[in-house]
N, C-alpha and C. Protein backbone atom coordinates (compact mmCIF):
# COMPACT_ATOMS: atom_id res chain seq x y z
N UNK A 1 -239.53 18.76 -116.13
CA UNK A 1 -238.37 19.54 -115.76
C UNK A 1 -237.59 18.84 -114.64
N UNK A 2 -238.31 18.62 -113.32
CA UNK A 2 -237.40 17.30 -112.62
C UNK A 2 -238.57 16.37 -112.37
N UNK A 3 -237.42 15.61 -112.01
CA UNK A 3 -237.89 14.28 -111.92
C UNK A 3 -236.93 13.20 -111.52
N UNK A 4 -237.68 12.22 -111.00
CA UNK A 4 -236.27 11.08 -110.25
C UNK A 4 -235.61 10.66 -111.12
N UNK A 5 -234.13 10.40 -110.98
CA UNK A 5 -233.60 9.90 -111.78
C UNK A 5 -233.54 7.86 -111.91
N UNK A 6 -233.14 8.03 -113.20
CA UNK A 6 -233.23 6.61 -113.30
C UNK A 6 -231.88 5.76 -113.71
N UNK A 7 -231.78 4.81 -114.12
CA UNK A 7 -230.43 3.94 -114.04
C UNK A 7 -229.66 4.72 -115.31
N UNK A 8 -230.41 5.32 -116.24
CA UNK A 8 -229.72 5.40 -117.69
C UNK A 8 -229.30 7.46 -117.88
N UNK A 9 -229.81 7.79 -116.14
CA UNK A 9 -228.92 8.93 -116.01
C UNK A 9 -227.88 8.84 -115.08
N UNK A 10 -226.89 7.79 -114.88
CA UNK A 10 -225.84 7.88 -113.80
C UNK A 10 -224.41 8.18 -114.93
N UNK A 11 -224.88 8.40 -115.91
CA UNK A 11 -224.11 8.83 -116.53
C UNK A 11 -223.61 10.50 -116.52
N UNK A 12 -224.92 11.08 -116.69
CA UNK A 12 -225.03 12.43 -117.09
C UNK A 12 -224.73 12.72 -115.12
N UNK A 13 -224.82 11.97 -114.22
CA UNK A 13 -224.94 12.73 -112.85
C UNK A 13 -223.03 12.35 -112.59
N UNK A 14 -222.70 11.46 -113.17
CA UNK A 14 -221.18 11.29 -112.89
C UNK A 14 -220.82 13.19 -113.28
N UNK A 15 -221.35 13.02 -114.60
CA UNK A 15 -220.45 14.30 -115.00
C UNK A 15 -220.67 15.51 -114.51
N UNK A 16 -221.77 15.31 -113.84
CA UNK A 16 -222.35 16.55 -113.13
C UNK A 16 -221.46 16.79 -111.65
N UNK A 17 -221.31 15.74 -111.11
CA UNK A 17 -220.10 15.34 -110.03
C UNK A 17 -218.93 16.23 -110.36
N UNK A 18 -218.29 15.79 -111.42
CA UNK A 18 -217.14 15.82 -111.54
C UNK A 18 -217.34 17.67 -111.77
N UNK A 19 -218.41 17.81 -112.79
CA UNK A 19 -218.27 19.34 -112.52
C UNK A 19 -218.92 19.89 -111.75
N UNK A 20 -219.22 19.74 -110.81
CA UNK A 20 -219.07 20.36 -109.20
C UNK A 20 -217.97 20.07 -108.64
N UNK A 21 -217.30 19.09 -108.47
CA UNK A 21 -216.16 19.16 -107.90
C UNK A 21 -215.01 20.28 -108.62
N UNK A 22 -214.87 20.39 -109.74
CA UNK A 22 -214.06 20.96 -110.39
C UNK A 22 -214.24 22.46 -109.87
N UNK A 23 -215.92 22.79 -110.22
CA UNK A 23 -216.36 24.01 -109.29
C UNK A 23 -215.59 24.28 -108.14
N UNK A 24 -215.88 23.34 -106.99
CA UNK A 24 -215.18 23.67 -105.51
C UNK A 24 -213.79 23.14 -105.43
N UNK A 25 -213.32 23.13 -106.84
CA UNK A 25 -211.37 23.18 -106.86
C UNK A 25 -210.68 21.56 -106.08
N UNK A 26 -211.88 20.72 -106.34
CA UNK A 26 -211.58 19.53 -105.33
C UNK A 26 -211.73 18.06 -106.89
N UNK A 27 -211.75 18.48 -107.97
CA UNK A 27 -211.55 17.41 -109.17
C UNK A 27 -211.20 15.92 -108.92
N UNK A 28 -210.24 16.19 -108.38
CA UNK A 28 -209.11 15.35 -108.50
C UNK A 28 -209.19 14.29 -106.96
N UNK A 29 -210.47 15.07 -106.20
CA UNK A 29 -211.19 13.96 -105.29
C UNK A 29 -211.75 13.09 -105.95
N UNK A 30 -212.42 13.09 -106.25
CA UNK A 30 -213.77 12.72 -107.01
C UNK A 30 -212.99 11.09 -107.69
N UNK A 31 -213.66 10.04 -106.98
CA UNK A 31 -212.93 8.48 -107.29
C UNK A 31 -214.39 7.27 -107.40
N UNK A 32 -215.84 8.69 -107.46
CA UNK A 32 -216.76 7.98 -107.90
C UNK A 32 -216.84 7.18 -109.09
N UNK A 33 -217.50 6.00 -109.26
CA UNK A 33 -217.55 5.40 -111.05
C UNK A 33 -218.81 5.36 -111.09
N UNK A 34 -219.22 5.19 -112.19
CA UNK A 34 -220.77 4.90 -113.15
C UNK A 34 -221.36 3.63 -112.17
N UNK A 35 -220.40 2.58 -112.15
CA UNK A 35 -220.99 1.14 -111.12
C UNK A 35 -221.25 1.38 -110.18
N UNK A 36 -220.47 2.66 -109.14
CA UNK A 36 -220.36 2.38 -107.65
C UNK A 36 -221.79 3.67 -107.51
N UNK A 37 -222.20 4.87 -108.80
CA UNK A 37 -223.25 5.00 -108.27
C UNK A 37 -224.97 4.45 -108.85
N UNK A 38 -224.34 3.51 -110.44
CA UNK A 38 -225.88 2.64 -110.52
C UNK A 38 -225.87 1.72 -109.07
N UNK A 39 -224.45 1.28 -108.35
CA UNK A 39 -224.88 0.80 -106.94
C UNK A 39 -225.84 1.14 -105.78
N UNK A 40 -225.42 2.23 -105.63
CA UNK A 40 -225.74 2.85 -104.62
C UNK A 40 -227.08 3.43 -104.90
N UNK A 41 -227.82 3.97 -106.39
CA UNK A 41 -228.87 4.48 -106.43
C UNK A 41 -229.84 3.70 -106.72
N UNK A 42 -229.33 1.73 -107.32
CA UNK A 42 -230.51 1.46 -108.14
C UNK A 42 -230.30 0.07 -107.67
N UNK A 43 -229.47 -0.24 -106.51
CA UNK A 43 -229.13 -1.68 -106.43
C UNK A 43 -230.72 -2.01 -105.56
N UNK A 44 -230.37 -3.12 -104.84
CA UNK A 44 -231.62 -3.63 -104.04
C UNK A 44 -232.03 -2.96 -102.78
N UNK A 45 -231.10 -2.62 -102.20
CA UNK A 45 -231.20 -1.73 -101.27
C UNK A 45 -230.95 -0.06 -101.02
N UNK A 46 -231.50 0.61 -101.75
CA UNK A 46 -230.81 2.11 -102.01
C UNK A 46 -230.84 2.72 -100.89
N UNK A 47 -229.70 3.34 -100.51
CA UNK A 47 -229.62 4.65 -99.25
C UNK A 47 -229.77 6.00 -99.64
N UNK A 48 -229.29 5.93 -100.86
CA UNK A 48 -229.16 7.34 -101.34
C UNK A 48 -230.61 7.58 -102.96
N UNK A 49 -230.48 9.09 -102.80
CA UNK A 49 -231.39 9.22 -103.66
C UNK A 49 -231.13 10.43 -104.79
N UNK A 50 -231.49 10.64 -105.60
CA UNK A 50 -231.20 11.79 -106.63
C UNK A 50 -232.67 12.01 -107.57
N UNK A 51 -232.42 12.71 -107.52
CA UNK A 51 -233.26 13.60 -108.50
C UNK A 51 -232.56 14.45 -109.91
N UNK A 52 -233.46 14.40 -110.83
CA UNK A 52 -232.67 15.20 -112.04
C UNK A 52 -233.61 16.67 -112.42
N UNK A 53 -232.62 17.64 -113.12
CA UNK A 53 -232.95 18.21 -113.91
C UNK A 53 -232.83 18.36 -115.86
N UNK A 54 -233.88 18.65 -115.93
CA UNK A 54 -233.45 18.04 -117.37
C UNK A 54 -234.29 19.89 -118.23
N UNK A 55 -233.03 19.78 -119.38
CA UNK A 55 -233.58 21.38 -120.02
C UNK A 55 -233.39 21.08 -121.50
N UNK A 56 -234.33 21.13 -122.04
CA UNK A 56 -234.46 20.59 -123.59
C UNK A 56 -234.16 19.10 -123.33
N UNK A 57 -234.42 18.57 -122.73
CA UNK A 57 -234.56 16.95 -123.26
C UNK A 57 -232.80 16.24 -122.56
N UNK A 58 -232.13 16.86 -121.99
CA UNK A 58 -230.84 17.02 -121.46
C UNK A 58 -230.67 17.27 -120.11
N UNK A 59 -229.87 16.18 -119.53
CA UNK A 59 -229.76 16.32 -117.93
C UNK A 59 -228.64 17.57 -117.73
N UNK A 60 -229.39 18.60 -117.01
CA UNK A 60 -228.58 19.56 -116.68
C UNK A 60 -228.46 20.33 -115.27
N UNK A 61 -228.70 19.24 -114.24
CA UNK A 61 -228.59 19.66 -112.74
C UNK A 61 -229.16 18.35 -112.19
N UNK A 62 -228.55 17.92 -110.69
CA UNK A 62 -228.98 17.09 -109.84
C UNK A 62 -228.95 17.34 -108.57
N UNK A 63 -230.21 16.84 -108.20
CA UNK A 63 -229.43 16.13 -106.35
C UNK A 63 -229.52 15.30 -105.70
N UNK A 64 -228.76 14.84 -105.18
CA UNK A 64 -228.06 13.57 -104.59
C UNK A 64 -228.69 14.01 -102.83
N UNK A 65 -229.18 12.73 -102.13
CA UNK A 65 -229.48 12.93 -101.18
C UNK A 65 -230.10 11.53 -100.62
N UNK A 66 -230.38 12.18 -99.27
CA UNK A 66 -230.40 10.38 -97.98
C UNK A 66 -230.76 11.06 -97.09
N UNK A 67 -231.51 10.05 -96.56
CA UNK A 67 -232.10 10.28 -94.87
C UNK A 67 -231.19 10.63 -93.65
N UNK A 68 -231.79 10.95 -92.69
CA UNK A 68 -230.81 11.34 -91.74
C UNK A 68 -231.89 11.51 -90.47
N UNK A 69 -231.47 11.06 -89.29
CA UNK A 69 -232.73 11.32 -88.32
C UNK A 69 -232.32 11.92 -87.03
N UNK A 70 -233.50 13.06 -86.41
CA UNK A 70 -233.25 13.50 -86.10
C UNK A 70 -233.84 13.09 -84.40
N UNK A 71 -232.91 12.42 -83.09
CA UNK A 71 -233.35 11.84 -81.95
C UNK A 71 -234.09 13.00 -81.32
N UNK A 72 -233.26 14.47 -81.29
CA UNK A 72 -234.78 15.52 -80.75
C UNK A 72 -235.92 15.47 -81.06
N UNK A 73 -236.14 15.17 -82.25
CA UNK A 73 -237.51 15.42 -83.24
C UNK A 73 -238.32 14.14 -83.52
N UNK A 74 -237.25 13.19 -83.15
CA UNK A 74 -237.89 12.08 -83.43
C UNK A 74 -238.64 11.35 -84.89
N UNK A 75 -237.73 12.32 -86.19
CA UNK A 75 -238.23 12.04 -86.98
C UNK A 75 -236.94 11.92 -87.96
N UNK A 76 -237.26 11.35 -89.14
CA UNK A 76 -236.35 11.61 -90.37
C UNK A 76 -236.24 12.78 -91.16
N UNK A 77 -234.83 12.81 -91.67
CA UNK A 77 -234.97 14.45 -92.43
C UNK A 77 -233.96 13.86 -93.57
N UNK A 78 -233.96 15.14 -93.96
CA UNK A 78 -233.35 14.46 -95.57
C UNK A 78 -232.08 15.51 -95.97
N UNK A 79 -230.93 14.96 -96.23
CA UNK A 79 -229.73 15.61 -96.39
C UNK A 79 -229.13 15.75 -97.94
N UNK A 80 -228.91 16.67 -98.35
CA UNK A 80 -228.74 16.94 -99.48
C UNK A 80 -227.00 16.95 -99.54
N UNK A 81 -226.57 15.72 -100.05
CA UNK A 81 -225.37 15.54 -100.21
C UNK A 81 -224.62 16.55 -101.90
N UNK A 82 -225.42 17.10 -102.77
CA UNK A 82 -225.01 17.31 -103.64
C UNK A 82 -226.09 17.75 -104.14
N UNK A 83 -226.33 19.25 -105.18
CA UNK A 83 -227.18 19.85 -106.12
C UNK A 83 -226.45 21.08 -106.77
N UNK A 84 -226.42 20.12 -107.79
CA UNK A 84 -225.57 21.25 -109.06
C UNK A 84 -226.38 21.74 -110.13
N UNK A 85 -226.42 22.55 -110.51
CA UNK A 85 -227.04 22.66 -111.92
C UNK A 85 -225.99 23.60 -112.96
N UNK A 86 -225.91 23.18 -113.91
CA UNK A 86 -224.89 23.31 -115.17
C UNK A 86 -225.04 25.15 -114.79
N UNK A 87 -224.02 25.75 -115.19
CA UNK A 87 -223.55 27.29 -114.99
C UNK A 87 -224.75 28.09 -116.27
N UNK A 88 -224.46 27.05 -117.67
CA UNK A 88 -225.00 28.26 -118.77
C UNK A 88 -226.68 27.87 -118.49
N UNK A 89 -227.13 27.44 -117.56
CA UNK A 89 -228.75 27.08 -117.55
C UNK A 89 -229.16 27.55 -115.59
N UNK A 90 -228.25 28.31 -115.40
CA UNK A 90 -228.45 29.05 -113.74
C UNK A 90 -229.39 29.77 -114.27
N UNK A 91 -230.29 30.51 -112.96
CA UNK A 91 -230.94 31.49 -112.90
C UNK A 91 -232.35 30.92 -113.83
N UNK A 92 -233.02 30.11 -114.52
CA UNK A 92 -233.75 29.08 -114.68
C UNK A 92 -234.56 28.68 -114.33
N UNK A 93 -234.48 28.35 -112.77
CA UNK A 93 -235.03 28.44 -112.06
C UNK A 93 -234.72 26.10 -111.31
N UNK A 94 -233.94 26.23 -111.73
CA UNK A 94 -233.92 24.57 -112.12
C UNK A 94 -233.40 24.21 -110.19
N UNK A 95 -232.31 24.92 -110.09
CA UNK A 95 -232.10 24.63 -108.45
C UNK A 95 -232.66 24.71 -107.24
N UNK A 96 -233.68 25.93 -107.63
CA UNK A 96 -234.94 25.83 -106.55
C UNK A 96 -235.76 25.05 -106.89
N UNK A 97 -236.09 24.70 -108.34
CA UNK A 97 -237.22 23.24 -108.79
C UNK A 97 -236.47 22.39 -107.74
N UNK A 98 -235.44 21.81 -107.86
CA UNK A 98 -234.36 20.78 -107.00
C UNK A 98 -235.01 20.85 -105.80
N UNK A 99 -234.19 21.78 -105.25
CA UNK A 99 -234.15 21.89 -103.62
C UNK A 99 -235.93 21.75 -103.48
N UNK A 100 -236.92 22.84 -103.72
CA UNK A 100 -238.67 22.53 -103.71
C UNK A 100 -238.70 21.21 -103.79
N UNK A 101 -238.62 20.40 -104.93
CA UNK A 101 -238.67 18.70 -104.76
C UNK A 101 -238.58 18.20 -103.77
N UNK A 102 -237.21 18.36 -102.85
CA UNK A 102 -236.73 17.91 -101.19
C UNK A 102 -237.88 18.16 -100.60
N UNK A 103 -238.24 19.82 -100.84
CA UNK A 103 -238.79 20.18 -99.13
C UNK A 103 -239.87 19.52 -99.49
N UNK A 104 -240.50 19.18 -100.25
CA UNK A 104 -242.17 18.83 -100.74
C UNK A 104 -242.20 17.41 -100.38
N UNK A 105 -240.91 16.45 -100.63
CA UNK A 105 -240.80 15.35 -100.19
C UNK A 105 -240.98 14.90 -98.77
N UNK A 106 -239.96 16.08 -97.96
CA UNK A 106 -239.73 16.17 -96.38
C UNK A 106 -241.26 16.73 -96.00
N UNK A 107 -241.36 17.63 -96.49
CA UNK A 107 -243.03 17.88 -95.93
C UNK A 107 -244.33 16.90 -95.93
N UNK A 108 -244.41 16.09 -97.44
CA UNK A 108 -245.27 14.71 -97.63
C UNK A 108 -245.11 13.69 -96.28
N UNK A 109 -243.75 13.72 -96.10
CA UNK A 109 -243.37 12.47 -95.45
C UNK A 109 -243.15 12.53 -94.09
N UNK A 110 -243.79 14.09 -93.39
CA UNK A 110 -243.67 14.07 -92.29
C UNK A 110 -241.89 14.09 -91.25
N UNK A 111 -240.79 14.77 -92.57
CA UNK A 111 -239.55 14.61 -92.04
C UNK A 111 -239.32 16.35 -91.51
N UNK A 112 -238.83 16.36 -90.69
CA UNK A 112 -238.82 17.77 -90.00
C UNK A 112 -237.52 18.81 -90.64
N UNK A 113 -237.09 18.38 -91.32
CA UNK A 113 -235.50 19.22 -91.69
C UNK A 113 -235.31 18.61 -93.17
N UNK A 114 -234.47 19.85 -93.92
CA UNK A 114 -233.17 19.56 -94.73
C UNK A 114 -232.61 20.55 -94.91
N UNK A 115 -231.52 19.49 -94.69
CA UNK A 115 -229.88 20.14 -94.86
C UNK A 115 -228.90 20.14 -95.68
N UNK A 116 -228.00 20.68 -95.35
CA UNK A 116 -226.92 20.47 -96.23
C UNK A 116 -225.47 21.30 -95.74
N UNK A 117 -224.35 21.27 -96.36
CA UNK A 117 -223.32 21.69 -95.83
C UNK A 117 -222.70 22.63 -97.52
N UNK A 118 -222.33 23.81 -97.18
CA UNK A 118 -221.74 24.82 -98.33
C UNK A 118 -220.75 25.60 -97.63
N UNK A 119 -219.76 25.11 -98.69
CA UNK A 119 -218.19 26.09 -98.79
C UNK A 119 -218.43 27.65 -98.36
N UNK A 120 -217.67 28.15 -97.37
CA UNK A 120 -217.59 29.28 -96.70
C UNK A 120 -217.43 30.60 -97.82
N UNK A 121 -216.81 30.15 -98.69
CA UNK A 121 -216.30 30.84 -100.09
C UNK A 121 -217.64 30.96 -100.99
N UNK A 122 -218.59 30.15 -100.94
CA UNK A 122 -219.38 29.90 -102.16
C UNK A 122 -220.36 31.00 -102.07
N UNK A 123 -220.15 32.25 -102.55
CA UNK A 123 -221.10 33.26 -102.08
C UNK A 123 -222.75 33.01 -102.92
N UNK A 124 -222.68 32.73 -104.12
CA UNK A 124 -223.47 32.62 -104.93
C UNK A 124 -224.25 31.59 -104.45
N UNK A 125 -223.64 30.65 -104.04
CA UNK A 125 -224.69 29.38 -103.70
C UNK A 125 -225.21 29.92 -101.73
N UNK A 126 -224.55 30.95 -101.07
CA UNK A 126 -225.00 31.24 -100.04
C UNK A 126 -226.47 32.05 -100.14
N UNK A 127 -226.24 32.85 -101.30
CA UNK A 127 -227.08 34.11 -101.52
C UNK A 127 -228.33 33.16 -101.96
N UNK A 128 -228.29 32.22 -102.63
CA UNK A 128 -229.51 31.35 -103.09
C UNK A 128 -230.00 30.98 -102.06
N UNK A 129 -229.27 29.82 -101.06
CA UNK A 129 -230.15 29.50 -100.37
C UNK A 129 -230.94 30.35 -99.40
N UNK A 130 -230.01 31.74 -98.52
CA UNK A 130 -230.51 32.44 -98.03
C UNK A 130 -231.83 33.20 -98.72
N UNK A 131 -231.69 33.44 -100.20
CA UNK A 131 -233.27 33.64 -100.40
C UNK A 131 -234.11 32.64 -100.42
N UNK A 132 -233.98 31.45 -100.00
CA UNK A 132 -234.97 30.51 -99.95
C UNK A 132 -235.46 30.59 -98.69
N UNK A 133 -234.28 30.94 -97.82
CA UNK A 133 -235.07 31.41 -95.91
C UNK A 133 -234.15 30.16 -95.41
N UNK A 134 -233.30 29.66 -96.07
CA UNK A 134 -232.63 28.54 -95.03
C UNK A 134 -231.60 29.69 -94.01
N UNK A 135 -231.33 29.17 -93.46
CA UNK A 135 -230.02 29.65 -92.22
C UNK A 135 -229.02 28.73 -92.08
N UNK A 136 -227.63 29.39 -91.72
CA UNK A 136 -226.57 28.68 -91.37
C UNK A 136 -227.04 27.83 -90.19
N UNK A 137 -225.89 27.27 -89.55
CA UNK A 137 -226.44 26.54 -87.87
C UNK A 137 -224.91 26.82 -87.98
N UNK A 138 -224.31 28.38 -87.46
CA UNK A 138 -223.27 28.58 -87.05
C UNK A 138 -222.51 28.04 -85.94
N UNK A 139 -223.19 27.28 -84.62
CA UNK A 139 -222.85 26.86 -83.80
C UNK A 139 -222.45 25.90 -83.96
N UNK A 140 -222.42 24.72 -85.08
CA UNK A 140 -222.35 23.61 -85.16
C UNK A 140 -220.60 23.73 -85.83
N UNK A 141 -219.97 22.93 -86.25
CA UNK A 141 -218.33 22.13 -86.62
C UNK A 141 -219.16 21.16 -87.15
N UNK A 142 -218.62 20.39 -88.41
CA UNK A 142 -218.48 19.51 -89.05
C UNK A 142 -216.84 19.00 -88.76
N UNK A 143 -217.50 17.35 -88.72
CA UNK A 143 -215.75 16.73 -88.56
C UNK A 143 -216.01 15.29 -89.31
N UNK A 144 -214.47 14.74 -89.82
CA UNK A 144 -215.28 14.17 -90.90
C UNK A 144 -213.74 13.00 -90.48
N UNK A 145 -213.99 11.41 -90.17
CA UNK A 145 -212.68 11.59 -90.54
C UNK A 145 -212.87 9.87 -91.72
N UNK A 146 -211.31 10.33 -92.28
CA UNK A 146 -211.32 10.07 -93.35
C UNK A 146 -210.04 8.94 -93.83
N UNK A 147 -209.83 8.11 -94.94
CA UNK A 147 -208.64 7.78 -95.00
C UNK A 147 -207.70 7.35 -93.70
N UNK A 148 -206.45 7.39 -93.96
CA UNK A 148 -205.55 6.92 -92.55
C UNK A 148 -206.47 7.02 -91.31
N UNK A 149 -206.93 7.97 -91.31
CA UNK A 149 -207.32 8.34 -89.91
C UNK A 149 -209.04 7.36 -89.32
N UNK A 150 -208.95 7.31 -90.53
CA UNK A 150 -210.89 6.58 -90.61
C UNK A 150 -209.75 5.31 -89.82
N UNK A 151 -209.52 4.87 -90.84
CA UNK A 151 -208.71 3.76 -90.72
C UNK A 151 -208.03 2.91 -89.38
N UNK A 152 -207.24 4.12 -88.62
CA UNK A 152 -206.52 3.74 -87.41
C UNK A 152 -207.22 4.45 -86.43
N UNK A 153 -208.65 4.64 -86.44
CA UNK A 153 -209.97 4.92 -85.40
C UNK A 153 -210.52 3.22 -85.65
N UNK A 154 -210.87 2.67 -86.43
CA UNK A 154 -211.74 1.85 -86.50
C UNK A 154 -210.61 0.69 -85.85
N UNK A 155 -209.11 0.54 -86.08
CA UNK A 155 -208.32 -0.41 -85.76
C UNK A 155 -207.86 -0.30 -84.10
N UNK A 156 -208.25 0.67 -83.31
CA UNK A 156 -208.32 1.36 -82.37
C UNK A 156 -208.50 0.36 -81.24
């Protein structure tokens, strides 16, 4: 049911991308290709990691994720950049298989946290994780910068 993914699903996780993005009304971000993520997941040096779900023999949920460390804790934790699972195969049980995978990983490996960041709007995906026992970290702002601005910070 999951399991890591391999080079000959960056296909089925593009499209899984694209429909999550489409989900959070942001499509037309989305400027990932098939190369830039067999790059990133399978080249010589991988940063990032994914996992699949698969239902009848068919990739139908992922997540995308990377280390992250934490200087209080002094340890690594693991950030969940992305976990979708297809709409007509919810409730399944396939996204908590997902997310369980992480924590079982972070727990093996001695990493103290995982995280992630969800749309203020996304009630359905709030109500999940909150039954899993995660919590917001309301105190915290995310800032991100990006484009022009990445740009004329770094030329700075």
């Amino acid at each position: 049911m999951i399991r890591i993914a391999t080079p000959d699903d960056v296909p089925a996780i593009l499209r899984l991308i694209r429909e999550l993005a489409e989900y959070e009304r942001a499509l037309h971000e989305v400027k990932a290709t098939e190369e830039q993520l067999r790059a990133s997941l399978f080249g010589d040096d991988p940063k990032v990691f994914a996992h699949v779900a698969e239902h009848e023999g068919r990739v139908v949920g992922f997540a995308l994720w990377f280390l992250t460390y934490s200087t209080w804790n002094g340890t690594h934790g693991v950030y969940l950049e992305d976990l979708f699972v297809e709409p007509d195969v919810r409730g399944h049980g396939y996204g908590k298989a997902l997310l369980t995978e992480l924590t079982r990983i972070a727990d093996e490996r001695g990493y103290e946290r995982v995280e992630w960041s969800v749309l203020n709007w996304n009630e359905p995906a709030i109500g999940f994780y909150r039954a899993l026992g995660a919590r917001p970290q309301d105190e915290w702002t995310v800032y991100r910068l990006t484009g022009d601005a990445l740009t004329k910070a770094a030329r700075s």
